[in-house]
N, C-alpha and C. Protein backbone atom coordinates (compact mmCIF):
# COMPACT_ATOMS: atom_id res chain seq x y z
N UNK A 1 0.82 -1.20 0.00
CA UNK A 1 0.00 0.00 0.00
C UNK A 1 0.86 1.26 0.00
N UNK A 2 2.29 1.23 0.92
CA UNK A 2 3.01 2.23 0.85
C UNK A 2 3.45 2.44 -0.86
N UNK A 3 3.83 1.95 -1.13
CA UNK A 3 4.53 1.69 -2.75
C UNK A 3 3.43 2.26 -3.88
N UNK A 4 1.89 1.73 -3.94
CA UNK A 4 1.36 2.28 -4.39
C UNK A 4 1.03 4.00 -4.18
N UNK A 5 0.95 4.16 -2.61
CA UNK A 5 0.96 5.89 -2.45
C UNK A 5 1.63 6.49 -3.11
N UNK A 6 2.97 6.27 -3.19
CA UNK A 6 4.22 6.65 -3.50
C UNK A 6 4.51 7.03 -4.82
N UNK A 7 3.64 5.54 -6.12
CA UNK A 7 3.80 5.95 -7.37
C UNK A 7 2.80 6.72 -7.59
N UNK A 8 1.64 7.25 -6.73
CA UNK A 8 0.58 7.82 -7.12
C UNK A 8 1.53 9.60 -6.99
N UNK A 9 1.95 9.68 -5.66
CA UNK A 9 2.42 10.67 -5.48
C UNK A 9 3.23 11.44 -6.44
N UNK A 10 4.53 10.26 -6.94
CA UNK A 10 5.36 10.41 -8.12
C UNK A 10 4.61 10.97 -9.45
N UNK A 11 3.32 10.48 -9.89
CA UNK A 11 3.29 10.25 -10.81
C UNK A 11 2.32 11.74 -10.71
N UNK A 12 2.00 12.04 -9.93
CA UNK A 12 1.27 13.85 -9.93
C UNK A 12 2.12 14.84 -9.57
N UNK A 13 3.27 14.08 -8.75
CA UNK A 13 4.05 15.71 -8.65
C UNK A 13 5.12 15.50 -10.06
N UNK A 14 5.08 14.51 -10.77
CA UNK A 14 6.06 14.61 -12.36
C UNK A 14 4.93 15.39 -13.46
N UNK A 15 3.93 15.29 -12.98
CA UNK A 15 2.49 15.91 -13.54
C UNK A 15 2.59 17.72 -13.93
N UNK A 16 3.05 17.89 -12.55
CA UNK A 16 2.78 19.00 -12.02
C UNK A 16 4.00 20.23 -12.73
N UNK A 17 4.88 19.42 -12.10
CA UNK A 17 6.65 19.77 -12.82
C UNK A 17 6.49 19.88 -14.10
N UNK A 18 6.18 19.13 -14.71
CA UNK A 18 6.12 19.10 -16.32
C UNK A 18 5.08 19.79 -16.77
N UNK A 19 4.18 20.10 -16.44
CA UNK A 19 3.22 20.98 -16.91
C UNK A 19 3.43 22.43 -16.73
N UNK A 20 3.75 23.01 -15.19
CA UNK A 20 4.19 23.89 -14.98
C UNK A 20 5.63 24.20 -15.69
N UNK A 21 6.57 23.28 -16.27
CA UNK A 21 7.39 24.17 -16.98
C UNK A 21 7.18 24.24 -18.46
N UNK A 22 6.09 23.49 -18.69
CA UNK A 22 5.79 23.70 -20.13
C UNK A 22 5.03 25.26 -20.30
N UNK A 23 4.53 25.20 -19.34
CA UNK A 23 3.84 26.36 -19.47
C UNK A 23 4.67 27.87 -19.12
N UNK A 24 5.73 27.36 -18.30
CA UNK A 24 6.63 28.67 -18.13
C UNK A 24 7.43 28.90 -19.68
N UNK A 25 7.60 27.61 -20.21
CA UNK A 25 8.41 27.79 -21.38
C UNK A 25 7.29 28.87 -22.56
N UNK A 26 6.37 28.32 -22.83
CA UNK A 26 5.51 29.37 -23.59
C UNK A 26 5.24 30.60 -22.91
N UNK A 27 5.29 31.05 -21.75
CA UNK A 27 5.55 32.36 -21.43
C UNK A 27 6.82 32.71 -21.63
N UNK A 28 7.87 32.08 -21.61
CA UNK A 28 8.98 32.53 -22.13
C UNK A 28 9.04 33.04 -23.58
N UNK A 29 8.31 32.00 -23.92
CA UNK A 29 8.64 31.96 -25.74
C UNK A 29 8.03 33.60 -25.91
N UNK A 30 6.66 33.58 -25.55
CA UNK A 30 5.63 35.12 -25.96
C UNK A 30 6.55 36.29 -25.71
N UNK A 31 7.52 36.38 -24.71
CA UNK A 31 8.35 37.86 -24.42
C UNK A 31 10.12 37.49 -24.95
N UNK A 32 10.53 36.32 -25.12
CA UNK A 32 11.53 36.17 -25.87
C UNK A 32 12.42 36.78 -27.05
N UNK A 33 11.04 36.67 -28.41
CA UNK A 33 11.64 37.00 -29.45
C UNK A 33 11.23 38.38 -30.09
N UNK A 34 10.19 39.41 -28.90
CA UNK A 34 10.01 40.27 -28.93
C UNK A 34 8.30 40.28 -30.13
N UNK A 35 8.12 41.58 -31.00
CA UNK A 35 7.16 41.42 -31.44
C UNK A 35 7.38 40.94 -32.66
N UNK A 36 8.32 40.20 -33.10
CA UNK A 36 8.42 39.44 -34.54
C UNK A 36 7.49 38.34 -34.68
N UNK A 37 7.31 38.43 -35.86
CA UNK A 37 6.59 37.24 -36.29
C UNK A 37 6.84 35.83 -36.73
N UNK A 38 5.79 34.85 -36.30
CA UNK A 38 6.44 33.49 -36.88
C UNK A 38 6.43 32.91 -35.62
N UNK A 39 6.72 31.38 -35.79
CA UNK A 39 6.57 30.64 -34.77
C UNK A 39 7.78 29.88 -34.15
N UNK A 40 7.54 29.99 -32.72
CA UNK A 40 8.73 29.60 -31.97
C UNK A 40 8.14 28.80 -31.05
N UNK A 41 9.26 27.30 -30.87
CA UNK A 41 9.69 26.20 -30.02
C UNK A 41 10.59 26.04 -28.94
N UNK A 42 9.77 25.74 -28.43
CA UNK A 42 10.49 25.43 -26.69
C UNK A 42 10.10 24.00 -26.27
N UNK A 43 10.44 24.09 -25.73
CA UNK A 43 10.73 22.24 -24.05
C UNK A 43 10.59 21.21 -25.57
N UNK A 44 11.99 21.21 -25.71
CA UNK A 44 12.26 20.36 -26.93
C UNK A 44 10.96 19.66 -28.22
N UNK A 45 10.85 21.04 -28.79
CA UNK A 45 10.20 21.41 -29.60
C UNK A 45 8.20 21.12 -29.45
N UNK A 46 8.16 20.82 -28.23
CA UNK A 46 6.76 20.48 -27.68
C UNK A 46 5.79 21.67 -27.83
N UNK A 47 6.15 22.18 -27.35
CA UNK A 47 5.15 23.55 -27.41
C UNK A 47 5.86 24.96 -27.90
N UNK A 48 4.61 25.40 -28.59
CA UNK A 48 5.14 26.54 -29.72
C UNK A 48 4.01 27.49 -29.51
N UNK A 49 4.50 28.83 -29.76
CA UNK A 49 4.01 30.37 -29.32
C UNK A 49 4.19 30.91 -31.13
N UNK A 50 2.60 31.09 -31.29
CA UNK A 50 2.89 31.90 -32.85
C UNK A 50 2.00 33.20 -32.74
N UNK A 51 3.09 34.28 -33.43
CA UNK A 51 2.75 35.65 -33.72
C UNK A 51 2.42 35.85 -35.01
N UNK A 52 0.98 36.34 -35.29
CA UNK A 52 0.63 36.91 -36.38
C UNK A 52 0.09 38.13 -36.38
N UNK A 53 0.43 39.11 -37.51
CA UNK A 53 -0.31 40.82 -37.38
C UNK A 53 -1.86 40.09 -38.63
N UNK A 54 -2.34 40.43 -37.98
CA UNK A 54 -3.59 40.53 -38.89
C UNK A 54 -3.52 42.04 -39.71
N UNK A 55 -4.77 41.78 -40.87
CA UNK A 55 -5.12 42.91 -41.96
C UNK A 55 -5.42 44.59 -41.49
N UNK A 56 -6.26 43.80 -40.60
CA UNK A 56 -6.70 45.49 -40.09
C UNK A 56 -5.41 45.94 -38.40
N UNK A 57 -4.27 45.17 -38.43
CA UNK A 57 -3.25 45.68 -37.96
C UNK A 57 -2.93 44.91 -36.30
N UNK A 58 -3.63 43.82 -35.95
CA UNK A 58 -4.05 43.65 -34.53
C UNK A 58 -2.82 42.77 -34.81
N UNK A 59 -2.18 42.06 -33.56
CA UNK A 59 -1.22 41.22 -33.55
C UNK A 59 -1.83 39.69 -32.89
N UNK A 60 -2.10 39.44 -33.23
CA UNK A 60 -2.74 37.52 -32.84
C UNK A 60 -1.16 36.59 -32.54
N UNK A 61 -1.79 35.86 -30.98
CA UNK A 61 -1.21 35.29 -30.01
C UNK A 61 -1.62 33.68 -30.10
N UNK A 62 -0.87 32.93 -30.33
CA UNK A 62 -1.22 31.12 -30.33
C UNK A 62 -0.47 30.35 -29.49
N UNK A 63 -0.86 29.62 -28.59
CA UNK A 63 -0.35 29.00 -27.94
C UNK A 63 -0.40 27.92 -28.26
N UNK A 64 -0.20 26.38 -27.79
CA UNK A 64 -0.30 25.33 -27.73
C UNK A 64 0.83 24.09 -27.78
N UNK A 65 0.47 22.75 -27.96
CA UNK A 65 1.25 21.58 -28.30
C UNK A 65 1.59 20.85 -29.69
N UNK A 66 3.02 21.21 -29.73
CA UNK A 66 3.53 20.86 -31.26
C UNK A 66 3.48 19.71 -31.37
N UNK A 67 4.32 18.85 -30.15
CA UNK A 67 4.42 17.26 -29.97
C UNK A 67 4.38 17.06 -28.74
N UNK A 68 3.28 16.11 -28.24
CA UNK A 68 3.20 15.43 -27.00
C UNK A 68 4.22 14.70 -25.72
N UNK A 69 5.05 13.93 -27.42
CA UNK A 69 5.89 12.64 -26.72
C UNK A 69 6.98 13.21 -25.89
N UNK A 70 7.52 14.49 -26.59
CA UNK A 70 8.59 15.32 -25.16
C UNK A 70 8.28 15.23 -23.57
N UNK A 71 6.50 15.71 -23.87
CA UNK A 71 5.93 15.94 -22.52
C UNK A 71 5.58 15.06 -21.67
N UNK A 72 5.39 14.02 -22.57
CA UNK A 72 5.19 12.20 -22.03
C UNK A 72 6.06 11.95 -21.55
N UNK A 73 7.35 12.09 -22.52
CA UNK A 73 8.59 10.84 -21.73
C UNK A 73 9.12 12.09 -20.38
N UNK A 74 9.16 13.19 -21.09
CA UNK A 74 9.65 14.16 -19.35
C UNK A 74 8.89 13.52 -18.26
N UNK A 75 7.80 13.46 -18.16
CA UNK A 75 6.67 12.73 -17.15
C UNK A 75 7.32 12.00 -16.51
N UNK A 76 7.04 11.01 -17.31
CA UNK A 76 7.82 9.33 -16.86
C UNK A 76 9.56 9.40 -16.63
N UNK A 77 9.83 10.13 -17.25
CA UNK A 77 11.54 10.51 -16.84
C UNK A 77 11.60 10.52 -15.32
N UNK A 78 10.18 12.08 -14.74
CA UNK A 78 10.55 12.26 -13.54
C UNK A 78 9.68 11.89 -12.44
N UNK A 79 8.80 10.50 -12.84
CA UNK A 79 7.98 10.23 -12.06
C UNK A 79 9.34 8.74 -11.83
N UNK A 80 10.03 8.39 -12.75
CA UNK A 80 10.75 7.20 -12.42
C UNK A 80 11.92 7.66 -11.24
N UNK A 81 12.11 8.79 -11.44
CA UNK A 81 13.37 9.46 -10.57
C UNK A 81 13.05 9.52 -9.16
N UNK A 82 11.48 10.12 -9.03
CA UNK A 82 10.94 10.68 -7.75
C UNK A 82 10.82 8.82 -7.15
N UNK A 83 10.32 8.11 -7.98
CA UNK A 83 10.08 6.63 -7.21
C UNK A 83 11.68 6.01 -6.82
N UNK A 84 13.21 6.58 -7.42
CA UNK A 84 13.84 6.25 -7.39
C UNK A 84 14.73 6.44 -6.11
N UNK A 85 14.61 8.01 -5.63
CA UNK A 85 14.75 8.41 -4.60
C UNK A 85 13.84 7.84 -2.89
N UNK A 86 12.92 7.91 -3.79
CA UNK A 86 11.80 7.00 -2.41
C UNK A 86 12.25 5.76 -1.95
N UNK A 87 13.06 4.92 -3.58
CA UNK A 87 13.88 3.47 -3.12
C UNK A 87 14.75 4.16 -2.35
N UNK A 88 15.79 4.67 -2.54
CA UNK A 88 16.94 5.15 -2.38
C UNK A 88 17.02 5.59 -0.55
N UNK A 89 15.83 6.57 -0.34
CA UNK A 89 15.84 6.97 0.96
C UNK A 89 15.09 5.63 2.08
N UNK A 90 14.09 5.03 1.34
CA UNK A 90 13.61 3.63 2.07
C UNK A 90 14.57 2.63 2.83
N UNK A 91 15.93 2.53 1.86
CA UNK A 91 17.11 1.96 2.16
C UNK A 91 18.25 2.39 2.60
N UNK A 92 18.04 3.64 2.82
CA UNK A 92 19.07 4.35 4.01
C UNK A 92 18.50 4.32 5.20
N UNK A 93 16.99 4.22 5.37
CA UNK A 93 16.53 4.23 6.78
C UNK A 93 16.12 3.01 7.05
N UNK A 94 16.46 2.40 6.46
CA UNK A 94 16.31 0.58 6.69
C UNK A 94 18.00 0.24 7.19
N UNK A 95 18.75 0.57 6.51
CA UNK A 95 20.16 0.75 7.02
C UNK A 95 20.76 1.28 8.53
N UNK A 96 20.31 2.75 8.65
CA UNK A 96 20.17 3.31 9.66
C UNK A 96 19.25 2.43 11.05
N UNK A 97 18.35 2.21 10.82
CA UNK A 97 17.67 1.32 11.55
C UNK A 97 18.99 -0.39 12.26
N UNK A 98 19.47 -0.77 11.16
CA UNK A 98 19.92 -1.69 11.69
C UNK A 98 21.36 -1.46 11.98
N UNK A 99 21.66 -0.23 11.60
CA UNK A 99 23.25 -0.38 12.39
C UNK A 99 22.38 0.50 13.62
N UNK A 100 21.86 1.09 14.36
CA UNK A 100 21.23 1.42 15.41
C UNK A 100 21.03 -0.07 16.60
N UNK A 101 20.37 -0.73 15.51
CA UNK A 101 20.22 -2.20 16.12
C UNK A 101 21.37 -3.02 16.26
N UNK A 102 22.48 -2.64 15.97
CA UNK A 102 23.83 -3.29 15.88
C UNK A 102 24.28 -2.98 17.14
N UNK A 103 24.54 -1.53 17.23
CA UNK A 103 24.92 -0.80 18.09
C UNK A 103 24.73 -0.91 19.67
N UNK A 104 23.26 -1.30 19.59
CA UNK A 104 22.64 -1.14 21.13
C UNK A 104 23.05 -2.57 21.73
């Protein structure tokens, strides 16, 4: 039951991370290249910010997702990392525990 919490946990805060910097990256992109036109790529080519001047002179703003699979495998990149550390610290205090128990 612990293990399942854990990948649930992993797998919303890699959610969270990755979404939130996708989304910082397209605010980046919008003040980046200033008011030029044309379309620009960020968080390895996933999401793209396009500037167009329309006829009667207005400047039109596009946001969105170029390609998914960046945003997928980042996910799983850092939902495998966060479960990796959870091994990692599980077995230092399983360690700790028994040289304690050595000790006494």
């Amino acid at each position: 039951m612990k293990w399942l919490f854990r990948v649930a946990v992993s797998a919303v805060g890699a959610l969270v991370l990755i979404a939130g910097s996708a989304v910082a990256t397209a605010i980046w992109l919008m003040f980046a290249g200033g008011s030029a036109e044309g379309r620009r790529l960020g968080f390895f080519d996933s999401v793209f910010v396009e500037v167009r001047q329309t006829a009667d002179g207005a400047t039109q703003l596009g946001t969105g997702v170029n390609d998914p699979l960046p945003l997928v495998l980042a996910v799983v990149v850092a939902a495998v990392f966060a479960l990796a550390v959870f091994a990692v610290h599980d077995s230092l205090l399983e360690r700790r525990r028994h040289l304690l128990a050595q000790a006494e």
